[in-house]
C-alpha atoms as a PDB file:
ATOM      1  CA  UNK A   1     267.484-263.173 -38.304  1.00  0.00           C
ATOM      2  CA  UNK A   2     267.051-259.868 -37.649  1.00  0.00           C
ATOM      3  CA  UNK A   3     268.156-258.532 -34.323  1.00  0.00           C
ATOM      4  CA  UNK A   4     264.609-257.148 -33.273  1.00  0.00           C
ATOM      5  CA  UNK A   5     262.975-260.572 -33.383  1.00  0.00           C
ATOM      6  CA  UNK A   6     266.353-261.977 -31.442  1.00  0.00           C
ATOM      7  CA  UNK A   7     265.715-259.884 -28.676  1.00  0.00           C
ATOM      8  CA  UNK A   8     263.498-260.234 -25.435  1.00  0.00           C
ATOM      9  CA  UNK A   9     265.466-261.565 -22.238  1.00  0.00           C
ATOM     10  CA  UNK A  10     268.707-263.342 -22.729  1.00  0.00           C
ATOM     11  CA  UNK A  11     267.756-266.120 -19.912  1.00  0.00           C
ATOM     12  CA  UNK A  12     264.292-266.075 -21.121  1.00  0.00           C
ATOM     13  CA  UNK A  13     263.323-269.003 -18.032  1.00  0.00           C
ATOM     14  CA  UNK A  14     265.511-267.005 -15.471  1.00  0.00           C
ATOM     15  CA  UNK A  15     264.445-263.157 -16.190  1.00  0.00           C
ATOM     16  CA  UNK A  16     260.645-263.706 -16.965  1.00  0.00           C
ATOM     17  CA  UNK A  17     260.488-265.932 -14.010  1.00  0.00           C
ATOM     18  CA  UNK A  18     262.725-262.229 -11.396  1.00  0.00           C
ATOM     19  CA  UNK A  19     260.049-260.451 -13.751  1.00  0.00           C
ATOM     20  CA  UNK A  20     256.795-262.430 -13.079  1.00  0.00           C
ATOM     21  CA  UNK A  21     257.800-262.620  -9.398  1.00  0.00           C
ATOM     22  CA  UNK A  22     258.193-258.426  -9.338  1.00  0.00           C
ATOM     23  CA  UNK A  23     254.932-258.059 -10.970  1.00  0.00           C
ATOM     24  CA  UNK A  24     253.223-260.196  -8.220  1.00  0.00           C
ATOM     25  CA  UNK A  25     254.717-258.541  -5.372  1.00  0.00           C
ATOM     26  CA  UNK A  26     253.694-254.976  -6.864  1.00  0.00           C
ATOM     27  CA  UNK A  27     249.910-256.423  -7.270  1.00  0.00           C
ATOM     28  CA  UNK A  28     250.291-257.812  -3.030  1.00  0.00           C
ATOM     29  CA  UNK A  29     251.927-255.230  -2.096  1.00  0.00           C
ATOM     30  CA  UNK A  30     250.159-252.406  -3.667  1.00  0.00           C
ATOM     31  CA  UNK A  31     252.292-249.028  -4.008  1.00  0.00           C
ATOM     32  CA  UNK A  32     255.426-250.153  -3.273  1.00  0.00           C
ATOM     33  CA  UNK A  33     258.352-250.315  -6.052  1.00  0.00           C
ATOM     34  CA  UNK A  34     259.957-253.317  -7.419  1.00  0.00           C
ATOM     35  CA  UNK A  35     262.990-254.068  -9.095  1.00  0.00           C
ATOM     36  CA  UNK A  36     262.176-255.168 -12.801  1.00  0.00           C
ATOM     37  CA  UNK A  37     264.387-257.682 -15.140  1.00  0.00           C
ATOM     38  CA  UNK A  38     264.242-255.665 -18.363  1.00  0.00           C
ATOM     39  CA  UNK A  39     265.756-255.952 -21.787  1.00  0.00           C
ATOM     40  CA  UNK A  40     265.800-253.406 -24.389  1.00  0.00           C
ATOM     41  CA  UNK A  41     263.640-251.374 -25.566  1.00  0.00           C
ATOM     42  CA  UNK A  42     261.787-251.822 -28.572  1.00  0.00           C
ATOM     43  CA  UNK A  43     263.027-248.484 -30.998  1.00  0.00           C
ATOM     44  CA  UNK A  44     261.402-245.338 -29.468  1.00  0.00           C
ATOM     45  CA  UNK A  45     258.436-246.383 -28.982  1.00  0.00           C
ATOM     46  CA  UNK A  46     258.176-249.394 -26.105  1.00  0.00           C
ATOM     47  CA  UNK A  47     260.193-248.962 -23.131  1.00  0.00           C
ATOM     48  CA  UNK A  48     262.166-251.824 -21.726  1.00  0.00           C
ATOM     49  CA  UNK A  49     260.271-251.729 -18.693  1.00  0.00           C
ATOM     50  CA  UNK A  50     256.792-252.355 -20.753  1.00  0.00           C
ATOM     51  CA  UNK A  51     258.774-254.710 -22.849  1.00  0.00           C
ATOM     52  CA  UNK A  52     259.276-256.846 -19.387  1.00  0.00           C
ATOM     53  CA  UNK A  53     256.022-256.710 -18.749  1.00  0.00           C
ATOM     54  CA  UNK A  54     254.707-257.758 -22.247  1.00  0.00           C
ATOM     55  CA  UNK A  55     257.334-260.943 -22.234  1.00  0.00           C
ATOM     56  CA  UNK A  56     256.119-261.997 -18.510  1.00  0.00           C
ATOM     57  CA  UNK A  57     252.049-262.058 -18.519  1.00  0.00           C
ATOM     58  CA  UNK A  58     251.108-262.677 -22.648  1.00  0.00           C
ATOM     59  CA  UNK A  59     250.980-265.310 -24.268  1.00  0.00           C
ATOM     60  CA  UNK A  60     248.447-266.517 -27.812  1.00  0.00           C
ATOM     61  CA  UNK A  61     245.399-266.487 -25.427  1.00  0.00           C
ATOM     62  CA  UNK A  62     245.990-262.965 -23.846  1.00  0.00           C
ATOM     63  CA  UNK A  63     244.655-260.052 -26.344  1.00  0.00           C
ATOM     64  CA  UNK A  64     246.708-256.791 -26.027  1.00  0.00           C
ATOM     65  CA  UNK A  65     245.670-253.638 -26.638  1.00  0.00           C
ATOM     66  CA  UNK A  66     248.261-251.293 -27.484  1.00  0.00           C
ATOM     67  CA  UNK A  67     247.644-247.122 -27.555  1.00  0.00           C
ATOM     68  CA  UNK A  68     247.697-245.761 -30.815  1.00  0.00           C
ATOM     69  CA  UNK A  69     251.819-245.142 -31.052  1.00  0.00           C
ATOM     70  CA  UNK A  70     252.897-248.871 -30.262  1.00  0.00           C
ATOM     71  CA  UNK A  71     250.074-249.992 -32.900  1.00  0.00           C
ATOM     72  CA  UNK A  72     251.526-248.202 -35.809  1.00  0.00           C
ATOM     73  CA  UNK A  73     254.760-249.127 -34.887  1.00  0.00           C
ATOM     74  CA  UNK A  74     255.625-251.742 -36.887  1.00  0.00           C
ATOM     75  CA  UNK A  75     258.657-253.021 -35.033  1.00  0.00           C
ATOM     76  CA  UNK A  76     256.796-253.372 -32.135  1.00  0.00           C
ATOM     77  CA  UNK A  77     254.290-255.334 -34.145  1.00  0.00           C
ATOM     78  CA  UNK A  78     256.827-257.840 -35.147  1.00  0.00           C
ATOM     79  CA  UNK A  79     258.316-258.063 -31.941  1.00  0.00           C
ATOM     80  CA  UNK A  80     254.312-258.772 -30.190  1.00  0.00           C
ATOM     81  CA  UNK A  81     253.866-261.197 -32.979  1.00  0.00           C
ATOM     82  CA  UNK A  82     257.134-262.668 -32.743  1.00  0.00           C
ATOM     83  CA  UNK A  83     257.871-263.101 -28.913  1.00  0.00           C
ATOM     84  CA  UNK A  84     254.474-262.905 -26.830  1.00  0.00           C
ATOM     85  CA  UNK A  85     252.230-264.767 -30.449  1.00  0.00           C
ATOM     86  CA  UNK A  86     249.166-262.498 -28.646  1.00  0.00           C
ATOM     87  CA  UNK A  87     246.688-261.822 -30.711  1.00  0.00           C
ATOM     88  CA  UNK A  88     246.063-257.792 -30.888  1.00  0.00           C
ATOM     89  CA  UNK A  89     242.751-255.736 -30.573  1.00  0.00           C
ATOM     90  CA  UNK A  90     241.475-252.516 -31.065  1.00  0.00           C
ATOM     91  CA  UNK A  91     238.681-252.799 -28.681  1.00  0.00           C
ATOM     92  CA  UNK A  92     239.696-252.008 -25.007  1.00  0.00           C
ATOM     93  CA  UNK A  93     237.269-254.333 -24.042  1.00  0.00           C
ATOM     94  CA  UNK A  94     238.538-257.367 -25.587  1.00  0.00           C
ATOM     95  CA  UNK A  95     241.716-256.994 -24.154  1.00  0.00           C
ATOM     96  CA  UNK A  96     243.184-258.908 -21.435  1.00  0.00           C
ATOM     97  CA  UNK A  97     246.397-256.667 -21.062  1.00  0.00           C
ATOM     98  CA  UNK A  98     246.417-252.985 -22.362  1.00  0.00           C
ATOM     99  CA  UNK A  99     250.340-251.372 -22.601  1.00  0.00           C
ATOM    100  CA  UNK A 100     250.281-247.607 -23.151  1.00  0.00           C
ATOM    101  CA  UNK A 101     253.515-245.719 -22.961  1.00  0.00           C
ATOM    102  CA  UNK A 102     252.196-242.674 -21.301  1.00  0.00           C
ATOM    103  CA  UNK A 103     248.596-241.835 -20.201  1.00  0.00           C
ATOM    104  CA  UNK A 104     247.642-239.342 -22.494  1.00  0.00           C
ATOM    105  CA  UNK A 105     247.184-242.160 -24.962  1.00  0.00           C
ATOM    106  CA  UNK A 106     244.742-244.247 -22.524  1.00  0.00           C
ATOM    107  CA  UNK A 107     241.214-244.136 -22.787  1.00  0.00           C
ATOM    108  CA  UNK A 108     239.487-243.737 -19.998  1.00  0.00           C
ATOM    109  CA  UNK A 109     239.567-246.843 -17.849  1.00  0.00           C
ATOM    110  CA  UNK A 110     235.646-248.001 -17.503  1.00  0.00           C
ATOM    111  CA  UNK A 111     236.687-248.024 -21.602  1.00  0.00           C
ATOM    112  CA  UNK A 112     238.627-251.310 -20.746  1.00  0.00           C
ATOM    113  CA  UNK A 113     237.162-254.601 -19.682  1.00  0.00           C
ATOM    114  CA  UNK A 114     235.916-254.560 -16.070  1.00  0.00           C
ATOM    115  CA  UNK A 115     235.288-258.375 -15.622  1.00  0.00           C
ATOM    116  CA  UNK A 116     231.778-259.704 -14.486  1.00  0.00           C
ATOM    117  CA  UNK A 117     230.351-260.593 -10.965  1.00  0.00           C
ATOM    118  CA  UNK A 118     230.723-264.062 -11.794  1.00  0.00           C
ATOM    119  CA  UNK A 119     234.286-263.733 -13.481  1.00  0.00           C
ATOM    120  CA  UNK A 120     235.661-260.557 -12.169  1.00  0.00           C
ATOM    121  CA  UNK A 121     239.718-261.743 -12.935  1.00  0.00           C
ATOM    122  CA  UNK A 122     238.572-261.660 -16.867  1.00  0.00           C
ATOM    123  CA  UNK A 123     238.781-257.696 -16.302  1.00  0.00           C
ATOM    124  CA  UNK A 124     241.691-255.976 -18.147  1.00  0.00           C
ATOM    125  CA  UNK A 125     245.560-255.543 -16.542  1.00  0.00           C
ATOM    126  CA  UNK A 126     246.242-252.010 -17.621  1.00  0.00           C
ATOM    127  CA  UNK A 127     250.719-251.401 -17.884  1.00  0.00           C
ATOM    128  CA  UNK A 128     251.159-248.066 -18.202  1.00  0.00           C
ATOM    129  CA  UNK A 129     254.583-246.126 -18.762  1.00  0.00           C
ATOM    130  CA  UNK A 130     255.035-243.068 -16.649  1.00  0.00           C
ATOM    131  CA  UNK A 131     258.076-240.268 -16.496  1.00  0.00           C
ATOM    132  CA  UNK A 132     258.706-241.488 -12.971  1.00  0.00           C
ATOM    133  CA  UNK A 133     256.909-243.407  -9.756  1.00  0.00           C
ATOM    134  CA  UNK A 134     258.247-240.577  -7.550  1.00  0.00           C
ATOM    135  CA  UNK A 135     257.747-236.765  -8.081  1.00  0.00           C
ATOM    136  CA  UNK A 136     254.420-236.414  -8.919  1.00  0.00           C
ATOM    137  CA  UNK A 137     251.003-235.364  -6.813  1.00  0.00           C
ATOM    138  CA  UNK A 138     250.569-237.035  -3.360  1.00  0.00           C
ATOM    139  CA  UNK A 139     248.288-239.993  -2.988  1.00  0.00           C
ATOM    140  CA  UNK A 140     247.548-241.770  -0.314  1.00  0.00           C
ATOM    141  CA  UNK A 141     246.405-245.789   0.055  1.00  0.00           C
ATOM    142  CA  UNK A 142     244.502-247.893   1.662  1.00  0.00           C
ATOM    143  CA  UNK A 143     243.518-251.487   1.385  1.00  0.00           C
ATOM    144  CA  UNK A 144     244.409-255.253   1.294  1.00  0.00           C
ATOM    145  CA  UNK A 145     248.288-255.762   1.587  1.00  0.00           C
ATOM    146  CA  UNK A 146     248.523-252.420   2.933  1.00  0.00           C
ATOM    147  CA  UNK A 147     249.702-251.669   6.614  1.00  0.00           C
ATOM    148  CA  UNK A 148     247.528-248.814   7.336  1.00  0.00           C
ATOM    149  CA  UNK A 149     247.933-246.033   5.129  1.00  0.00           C
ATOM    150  CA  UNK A 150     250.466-245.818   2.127  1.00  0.00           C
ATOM    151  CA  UNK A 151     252.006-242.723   0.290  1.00  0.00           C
ATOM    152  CA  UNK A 152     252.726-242.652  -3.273  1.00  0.00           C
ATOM    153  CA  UNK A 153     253.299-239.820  -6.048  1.00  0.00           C
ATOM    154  CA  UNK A 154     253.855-241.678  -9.643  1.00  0.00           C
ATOM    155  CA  UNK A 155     254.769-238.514 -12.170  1.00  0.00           C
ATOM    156  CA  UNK A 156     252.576-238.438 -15.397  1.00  0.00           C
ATOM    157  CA  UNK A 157     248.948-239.849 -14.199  1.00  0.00           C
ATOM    158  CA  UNK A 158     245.799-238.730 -15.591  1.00  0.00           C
ATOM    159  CA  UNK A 159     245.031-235.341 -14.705  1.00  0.00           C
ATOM    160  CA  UNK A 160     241.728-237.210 -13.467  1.00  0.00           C
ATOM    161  CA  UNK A 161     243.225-240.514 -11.943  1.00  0.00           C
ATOM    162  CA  UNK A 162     241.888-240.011  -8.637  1.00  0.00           C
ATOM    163  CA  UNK A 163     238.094-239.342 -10.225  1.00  0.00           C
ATOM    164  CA  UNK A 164     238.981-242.582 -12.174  1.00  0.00           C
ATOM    165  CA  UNK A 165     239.874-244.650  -9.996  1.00  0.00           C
ATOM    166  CA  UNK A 166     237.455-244.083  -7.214  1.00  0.00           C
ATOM    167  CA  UNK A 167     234.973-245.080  -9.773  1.00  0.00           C
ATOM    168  CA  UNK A 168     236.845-248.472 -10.592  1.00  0.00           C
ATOM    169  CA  UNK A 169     237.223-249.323  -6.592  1.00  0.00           C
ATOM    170  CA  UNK A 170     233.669-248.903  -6.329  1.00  0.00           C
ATOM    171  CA  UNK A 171     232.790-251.777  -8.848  1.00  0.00           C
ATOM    172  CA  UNK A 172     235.047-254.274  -6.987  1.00  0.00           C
ATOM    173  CA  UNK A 173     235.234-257.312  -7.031  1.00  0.00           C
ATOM    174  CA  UNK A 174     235.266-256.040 -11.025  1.00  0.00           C
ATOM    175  CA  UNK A 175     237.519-253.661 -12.305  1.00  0.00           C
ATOM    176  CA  UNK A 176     240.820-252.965 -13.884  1.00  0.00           C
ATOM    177  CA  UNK A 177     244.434-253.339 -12.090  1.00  0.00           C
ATOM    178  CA  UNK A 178     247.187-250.870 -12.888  1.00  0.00           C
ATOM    179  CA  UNK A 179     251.152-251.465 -13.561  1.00  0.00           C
ATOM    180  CA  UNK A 180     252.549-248.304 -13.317  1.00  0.00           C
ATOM    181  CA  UNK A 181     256.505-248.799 -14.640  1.00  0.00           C
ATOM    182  CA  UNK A 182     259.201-246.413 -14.668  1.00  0.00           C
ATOM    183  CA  UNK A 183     262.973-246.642 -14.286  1.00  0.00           C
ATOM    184  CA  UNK A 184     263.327-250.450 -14.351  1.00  0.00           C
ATOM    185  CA  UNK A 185     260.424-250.384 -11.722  1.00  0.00           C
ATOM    186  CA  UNK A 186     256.957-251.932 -11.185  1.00  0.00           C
ATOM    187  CA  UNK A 187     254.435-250.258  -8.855  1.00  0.00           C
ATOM    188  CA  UNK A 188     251.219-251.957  -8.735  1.00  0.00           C
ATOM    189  CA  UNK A 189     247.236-250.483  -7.865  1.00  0.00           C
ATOM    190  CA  UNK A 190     244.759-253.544  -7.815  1.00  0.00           C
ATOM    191  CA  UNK A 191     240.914-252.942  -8.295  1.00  0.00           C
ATOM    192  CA  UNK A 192     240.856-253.473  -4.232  1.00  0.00           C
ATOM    193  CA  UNK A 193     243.302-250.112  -3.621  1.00  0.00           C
ATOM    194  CA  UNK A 194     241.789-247.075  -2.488  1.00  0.00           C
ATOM    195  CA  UNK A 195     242.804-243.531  -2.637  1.00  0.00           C
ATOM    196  CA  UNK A 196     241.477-241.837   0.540  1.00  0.00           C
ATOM    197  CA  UNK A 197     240.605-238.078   1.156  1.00  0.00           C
ATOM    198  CA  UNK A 198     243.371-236.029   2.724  1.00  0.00           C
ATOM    199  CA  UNK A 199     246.315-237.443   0.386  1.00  0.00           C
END
């Protein structure tokens, strides 16, 4: 078989299982870092870390969006197809996860599915791959699972994020959650995170 459809996690019940439990602490503990199980990278294209990600939340009744570079990859097809069986969409409002591996290739995010009232947790989990979770422009946080105020700089967000994403905060309980991964990390902003003036 060849060795891109042999790949994914070597202890697939072990490392999904660190992996899952990373993502979940990022999400309750918005803007902190956690450590990621990841495996290799799929060719040029998908980074391990979004590779982690993929492996620990799909499954056949999750649609993924991918950005236009993982979609005409066709490895990374095979290896979506092969290890996660989710089906894939073109519309960012069909998907339940959306994996971009860097943000110039993200739509906007009100582009993505923002959940309803009554089902707000059928709103899209964006993963996005960034040059870094350090090093970028200051933001600060507050919210649930935050002690006070929290600083964060992730390198390589929208030039607009902080437009964007007061615009998603106001719609809560709907809205998108972000997985920002870098470096074998996972640093999560739920739909309940705000960015406050003075950051």
């Amino acid at each position: 078989m060849d060795t891109l459809l042999e790949g994914g996690f070597a202890d697939p019940v072990l490392q999904s299982g660190a992996a899952f439990r990373a993502v979940m602490a990022a999400l309750a503990n918005p803007g902190t870092v956690q450590n990621l199980v990841t495996p290799a990278p799929i060719s040029d294209s998908m980074s391990a870390e979004l590779v982690s990600v993929l492996l620990t939340l799909s499954d056949h009744d999750s649609p993924i969006w991918l950005d236009d570079v993982l979609r005409a990859n066709t490895a990374v097809l095979e290896f979506v197809a092969f290890h996660a069986g989710a089906p894939l969409v073109s519309d960012p409002q069909k998907a339940v996860f959306a994996i971009a591996g860097e943000a110039t290739r993200l739509p906007a995010l009100d582009q993505f599915n923002l959940g309803t009232q009554e089902y707000p947790d059928r709103s899209t989990t964006i993963v996005l791959a960034v040059p870094a979770l350090h090093g970028g422009a200051a933001l600060t946080l507050r919210g649930p699972g935050i002690k006070d105020t929290l600083h964060i700089s992730p390198l390589g967000l929208p030039e607009d994020f902080r437009a964007q994403w007061a615009a998603n905060r106001a719609l809560f309980p709907r809205g998108i959650d972000l997985l920002l991964v870098a470096d074998w990390q996972v640093m999560g902003l739920p739909r309940s995170t705000r960015i406050v003036e003075g950051s």
